[in-house]
C-alpha atoms as a PDB file:
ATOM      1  CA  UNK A   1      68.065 157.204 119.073  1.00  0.00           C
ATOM      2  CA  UNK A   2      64.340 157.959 118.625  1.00  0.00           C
ATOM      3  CA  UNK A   3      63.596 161.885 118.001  1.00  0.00           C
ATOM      4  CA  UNK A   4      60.231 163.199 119.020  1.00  0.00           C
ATOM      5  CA  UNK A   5      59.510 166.229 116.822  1.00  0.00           C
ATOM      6  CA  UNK A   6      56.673 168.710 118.665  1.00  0.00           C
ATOM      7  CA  UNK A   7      55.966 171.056 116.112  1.00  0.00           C
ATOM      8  CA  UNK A   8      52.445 172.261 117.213  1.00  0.00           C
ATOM      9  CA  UNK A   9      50.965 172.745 113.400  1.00  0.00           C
ATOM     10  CA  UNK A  10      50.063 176.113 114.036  1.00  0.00           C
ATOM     11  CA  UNK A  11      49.068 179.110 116.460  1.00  0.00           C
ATOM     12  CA  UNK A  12      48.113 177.738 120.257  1.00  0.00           C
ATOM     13  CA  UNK A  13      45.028 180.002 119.515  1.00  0.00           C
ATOM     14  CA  UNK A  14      44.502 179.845 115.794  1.00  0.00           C
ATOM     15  CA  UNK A  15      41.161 178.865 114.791  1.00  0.00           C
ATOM     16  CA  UNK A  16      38.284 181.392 113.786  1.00  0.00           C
ATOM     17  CA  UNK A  17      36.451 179.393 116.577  1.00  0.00           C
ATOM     18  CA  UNK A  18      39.491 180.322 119.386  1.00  0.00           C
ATOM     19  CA  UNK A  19      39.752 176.457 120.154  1.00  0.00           C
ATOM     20  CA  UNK A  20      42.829 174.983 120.471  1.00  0.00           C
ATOM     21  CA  UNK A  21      44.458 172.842 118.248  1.00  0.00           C
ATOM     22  CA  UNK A  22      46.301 169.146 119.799  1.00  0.00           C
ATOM     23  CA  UNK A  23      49.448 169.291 119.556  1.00  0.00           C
ATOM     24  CA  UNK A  24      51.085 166.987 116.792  1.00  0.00           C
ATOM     25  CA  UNK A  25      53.666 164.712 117.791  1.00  0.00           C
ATOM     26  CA  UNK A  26      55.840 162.316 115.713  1.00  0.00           C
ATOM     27  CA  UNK A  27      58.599 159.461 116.011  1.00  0.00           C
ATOM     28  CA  UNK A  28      61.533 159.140 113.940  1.00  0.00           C
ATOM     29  CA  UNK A  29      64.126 156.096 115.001  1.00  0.00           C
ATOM     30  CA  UNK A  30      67.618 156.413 114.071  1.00  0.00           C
ATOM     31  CA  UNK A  31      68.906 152.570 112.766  1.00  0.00           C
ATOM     32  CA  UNK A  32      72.160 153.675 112.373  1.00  0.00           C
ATOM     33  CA  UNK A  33      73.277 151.890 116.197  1.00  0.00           C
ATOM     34  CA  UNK A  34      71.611 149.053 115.324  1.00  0.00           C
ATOM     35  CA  UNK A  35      73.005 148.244 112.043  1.00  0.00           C
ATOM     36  CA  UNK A  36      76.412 149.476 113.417  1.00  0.00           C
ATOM     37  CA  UNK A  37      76.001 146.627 116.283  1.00  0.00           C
ATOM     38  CA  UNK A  38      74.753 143.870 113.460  1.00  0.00           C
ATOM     39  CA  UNK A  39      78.017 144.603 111.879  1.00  0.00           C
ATOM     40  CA  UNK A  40      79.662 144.418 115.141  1.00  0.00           C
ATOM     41  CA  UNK A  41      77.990 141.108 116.009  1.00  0.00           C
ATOM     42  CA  UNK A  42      78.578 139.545 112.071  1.00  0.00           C
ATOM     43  CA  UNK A  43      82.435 140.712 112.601  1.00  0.00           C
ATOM     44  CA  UNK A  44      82.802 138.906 115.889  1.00  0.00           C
ATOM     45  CA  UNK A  45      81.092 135.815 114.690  1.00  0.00           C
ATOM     46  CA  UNK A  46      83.195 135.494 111.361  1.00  0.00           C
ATOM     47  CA  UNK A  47      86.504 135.781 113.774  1.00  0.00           C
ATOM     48  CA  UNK A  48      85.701 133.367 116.379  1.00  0.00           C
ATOM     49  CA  UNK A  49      84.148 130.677 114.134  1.00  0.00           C
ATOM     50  CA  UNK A  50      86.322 127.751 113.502  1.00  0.00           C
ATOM     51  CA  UNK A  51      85.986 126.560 109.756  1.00  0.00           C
ATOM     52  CA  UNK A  52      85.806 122.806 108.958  1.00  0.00           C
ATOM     53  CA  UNK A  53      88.835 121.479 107.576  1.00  0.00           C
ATOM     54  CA  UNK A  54      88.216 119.066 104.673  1.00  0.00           C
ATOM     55  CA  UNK A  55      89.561 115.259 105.466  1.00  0.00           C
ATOM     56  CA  UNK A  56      91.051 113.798 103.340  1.00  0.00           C
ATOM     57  CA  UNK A  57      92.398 109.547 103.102  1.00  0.00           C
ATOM     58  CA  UNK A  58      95.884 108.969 102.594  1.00  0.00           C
ATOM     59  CA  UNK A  59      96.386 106.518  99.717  1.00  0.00           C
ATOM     60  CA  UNK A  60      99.218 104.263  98.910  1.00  0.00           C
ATOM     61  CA  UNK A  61      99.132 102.807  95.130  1.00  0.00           C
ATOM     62  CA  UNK A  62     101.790 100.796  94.277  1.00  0.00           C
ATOM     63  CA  UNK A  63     104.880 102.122  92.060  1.00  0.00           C
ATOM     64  CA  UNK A  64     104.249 101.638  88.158  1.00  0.00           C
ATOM     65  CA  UNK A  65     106.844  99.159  86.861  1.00  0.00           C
ATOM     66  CA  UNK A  66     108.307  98.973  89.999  1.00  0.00           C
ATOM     67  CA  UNK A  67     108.959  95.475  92.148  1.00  0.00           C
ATOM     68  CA  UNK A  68     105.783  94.077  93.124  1.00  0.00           C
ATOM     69  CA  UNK A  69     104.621  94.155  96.415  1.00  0.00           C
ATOM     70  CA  UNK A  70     105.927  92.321  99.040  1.00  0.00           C
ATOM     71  CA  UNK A  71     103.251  90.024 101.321  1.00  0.00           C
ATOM     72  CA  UNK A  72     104.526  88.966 103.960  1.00  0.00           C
ATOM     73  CA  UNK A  73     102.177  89.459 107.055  1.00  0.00           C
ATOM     74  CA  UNK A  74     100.075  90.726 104.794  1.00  0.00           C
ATOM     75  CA  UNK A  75      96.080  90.301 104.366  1.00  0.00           C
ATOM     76  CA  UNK A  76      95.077  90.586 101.246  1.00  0.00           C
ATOM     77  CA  UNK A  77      91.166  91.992 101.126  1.00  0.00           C
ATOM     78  CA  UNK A  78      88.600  91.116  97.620  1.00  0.00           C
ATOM     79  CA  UNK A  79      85.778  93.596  97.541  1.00  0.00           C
ATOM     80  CA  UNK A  80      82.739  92.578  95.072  1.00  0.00           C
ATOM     81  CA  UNK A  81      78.932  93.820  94.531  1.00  0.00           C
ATOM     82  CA  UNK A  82      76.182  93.371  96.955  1.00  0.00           C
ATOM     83  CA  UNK A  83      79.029  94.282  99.857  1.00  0.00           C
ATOM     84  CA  UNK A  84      80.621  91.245  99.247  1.00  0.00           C
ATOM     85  CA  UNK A  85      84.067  91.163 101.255  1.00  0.00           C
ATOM     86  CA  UNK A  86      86.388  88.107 101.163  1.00  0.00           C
ATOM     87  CA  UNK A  87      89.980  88.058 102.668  1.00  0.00           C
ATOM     88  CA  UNK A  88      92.799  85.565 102.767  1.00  0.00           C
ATOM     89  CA  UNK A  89      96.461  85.424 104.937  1.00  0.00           C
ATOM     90  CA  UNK A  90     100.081  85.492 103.174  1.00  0.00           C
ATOM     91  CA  UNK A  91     100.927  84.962  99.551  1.00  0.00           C
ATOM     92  CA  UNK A  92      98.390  83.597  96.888  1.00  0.00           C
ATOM     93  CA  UNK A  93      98.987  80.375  95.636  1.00  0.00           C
ATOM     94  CA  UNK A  94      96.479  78.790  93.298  1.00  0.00           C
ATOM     95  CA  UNK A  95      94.936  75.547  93.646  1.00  0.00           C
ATOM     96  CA  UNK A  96      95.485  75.884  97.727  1.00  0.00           C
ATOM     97  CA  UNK A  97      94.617  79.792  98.831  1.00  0.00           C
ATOM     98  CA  UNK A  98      90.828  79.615  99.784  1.00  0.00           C
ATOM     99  CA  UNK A  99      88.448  83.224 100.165  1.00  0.00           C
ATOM    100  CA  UNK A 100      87.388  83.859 103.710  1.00  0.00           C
ATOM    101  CA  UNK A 101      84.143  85.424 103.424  1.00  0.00           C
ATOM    102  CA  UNK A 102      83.114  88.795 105.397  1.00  0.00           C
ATOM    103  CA  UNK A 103      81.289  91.882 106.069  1.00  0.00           C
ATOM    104  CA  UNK A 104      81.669  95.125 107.642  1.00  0.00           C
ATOM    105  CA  UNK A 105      79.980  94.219 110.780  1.00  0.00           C
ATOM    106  CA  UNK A 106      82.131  94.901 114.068  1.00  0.00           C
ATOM    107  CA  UNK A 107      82.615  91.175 114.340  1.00  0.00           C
ATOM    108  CA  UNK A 108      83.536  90.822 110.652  1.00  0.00           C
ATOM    109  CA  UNK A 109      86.712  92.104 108.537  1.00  0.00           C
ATOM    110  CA  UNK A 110      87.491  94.601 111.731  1.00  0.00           C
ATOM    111  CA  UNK A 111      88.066  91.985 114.077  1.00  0.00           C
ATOM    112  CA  UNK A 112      90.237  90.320 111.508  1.00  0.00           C
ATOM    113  CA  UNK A 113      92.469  93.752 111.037  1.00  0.00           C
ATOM    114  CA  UNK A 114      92.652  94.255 114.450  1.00  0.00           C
ATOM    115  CA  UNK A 115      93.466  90.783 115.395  1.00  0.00           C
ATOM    116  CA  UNK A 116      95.981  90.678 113.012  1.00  0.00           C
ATOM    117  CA  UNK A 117      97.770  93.986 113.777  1.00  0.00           C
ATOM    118  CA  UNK A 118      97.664  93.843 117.327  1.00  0.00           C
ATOM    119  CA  UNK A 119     100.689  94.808 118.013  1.00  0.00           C
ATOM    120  CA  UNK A 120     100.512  98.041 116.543  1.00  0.00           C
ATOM    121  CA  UNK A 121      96.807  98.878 117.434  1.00  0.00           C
ATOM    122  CA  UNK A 122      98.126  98.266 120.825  1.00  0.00           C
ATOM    123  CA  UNK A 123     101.033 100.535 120.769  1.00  0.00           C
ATOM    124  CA  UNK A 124      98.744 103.554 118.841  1.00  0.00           C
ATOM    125  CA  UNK A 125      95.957 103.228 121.428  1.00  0.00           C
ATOM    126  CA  UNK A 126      98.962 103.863 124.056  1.00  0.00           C
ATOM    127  CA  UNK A 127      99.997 106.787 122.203  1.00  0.00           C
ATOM    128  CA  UNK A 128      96.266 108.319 122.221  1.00  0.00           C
ATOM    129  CA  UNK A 129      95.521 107.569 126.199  1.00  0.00           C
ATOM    130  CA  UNK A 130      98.971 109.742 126.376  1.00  0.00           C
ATOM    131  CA  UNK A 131      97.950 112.542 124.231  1.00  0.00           C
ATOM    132  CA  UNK A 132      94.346 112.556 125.986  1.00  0.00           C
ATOM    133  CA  UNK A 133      96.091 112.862 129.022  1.00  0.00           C
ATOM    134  CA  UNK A 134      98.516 115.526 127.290  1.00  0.00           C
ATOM    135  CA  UNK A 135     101.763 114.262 128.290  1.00  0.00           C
ATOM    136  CA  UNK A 136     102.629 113.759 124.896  1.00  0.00           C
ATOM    137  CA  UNK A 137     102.496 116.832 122.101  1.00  0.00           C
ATOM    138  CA  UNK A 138     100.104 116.630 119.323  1.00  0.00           C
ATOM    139  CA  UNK A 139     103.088 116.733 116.975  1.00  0.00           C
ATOM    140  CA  UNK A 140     104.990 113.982 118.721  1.00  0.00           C
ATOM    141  CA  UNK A 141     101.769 111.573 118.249  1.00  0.00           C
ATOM    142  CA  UNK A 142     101.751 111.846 114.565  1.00  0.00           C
ATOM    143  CA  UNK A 143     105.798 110.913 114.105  1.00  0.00           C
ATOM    144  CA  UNK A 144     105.455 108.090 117.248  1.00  0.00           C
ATOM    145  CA  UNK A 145     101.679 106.721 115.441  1.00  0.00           C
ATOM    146  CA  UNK A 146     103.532 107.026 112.140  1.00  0.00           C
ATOM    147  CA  UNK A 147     106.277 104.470 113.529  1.00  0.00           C
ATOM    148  CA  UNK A 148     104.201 102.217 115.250  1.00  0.00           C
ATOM    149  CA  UNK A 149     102.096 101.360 111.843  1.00  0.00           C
ATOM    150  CA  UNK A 150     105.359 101.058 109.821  1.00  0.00           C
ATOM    151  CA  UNK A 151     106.937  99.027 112.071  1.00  0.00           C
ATOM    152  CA  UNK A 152     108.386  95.891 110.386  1.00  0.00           C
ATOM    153  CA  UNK A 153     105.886  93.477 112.560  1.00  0.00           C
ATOM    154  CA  UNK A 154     102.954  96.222 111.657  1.00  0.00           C
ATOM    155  CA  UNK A 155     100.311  94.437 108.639  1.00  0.00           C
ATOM    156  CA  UNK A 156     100.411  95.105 105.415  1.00  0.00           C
ATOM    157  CA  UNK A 157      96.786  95.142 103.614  1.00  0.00           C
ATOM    158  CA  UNK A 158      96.305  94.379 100.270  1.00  0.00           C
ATOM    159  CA  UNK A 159      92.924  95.950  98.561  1.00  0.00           C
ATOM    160  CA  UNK A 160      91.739  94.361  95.564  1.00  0.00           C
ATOM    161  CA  UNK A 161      88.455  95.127  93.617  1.00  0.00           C
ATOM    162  CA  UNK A 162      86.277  93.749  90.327  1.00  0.00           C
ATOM    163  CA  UNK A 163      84.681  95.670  88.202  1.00  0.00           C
ATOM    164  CA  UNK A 164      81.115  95.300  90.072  1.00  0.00           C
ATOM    165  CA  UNK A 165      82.767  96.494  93.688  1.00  0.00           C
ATOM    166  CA  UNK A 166      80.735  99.707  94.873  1.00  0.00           C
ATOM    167  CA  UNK A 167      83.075 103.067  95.494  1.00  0.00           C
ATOM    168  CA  UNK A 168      81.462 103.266  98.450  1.00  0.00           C
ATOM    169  CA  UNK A 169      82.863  99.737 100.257  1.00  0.00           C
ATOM    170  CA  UNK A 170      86.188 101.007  99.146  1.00  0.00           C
ATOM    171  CA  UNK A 171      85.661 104.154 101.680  1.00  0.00           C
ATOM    172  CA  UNK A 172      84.402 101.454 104.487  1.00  0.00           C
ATOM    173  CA  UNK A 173      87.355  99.290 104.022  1.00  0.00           C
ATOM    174  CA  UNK A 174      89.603 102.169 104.238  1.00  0.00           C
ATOM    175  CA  UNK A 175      88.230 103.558 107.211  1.00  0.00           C
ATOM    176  CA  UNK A 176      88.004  99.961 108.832  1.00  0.00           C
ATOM    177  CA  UNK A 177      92.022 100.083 108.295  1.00  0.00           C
ATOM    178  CA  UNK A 178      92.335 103.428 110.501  1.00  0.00           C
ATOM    179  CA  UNK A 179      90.096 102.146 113.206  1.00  0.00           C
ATOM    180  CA  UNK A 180      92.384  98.856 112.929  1.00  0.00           C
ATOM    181  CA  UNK A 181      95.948 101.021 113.127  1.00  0.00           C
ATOM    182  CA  UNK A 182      96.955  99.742 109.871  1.00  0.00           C
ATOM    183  CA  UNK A 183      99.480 102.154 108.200  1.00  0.00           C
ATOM    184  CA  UNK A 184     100.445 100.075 105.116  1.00  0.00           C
ATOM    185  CA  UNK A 185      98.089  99.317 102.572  1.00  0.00           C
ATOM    186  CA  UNK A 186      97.891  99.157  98.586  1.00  0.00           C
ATOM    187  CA  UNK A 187      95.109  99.332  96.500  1.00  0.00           C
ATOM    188  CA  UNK A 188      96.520  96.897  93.600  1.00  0.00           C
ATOM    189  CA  UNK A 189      95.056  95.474  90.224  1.00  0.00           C
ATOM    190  CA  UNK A 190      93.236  91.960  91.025  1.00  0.00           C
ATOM    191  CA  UNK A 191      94.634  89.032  89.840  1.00  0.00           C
ATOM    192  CA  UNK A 192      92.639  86.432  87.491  1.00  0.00           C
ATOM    193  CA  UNK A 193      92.733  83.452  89.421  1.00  0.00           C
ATOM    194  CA  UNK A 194      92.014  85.936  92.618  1.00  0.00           C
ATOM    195  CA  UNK A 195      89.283  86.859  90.625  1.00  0.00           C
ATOM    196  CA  UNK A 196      87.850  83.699  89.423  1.00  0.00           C
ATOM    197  CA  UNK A 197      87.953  82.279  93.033  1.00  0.00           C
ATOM    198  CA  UNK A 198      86.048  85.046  94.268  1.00  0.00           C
ATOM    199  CA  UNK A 199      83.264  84.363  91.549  1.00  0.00           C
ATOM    200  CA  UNK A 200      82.875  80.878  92.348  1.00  0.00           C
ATOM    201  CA  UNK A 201      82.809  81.492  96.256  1.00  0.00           C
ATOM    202  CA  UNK A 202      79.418  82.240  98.064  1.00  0.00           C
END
């Protein structure tokens, strides 16, 4: 609180004149409240502020020296420089698989993920109007979302790269597989005649 000290600096009188001297006055402000409510105010702040969790992407990389892995219903995705994307359906057989070409537009490899895992997009989206609507649990979303994309009829999505693919298109395609419900997915070595097709496409 703010003291007012009124020491008068001498006799009312004094003065070999008689005159009267003003009276001095001075202010002295105690901070202590206020810092004590900063700390107060810091304190609350630090206990009601919700902290970021980091995200992180769930990878699946194939077992080393294991069986290879299976494709059926199964899209297999190329990724190249200068955002090249190309895709093909089922197993690779040279001399007759040919490269789709695509991008990362809404109408491009998207639109192929979800049309191809429609099933289980479907059954997900189900899931997420029931947990907006809170009539499942939170918990019970994760195990019943976790089914759905592992189903047996659910795609499998094959990610291959060369050495010229960007880091950052292998992010995109990986979040263009969550917005598509796809569950299973490999990021696997690319194959030579994979790769020669893909240098001799468009």
């Amino acid at each position: 609180m703010a003291e007012v000290n009124t020491d008068q600096g001498g006799s009312a009188k004094g003065g070999k004149h008689g005159k009267v001297r003003a009276k001095k006055a001075s202010t002295h402000i105690d901070m202590t409240p206020m810092v004590d409510l900063a700390f107060l105010l810091l304190t609350f702040f630090m206990l009601t502020t919700t902290f970021s969790k980091p995200k992180t992407i769930e990878i699946n990389m194939p077992v080393k020296d294991g069986e290879p892995t299976k494709v059926n219903n199964a899209v297999t995705i190329l990724l190249s420089d200068k955002d090249r994307v190309f895709w093909y359906y089922g197993e690779f057989k040279p001399g007759e698989t040919q490269l789709i070409k695509s991008d990362f537009s809404d109408n491009g490899i998207r639109k192929v993920l979800l049309d191809k895992n429609a099933v289980a997009h479907a059954e997900v989206m189900k899931l997420e109007e029931q947990l907006a609507k809170r009539q499942i649990a939170d918990s019970t979303f994760k195990r019943l979302s976790v089914e759905a994309k592992s189903q047996k009829s659910a795609l499998m999505v094959l990610i291959k790269t060369d050495d010229k693919a960007k880091y950052r298109n292998v992010i995109d395609i990986l979040d263009e597989l969550s917005i598509a419900s796809v569950g299973k997915y490999a990021i696997v070595d690319i194959m030579k005649d994979e790769y020669d097709l893909m240098q001799n496409a468009n």
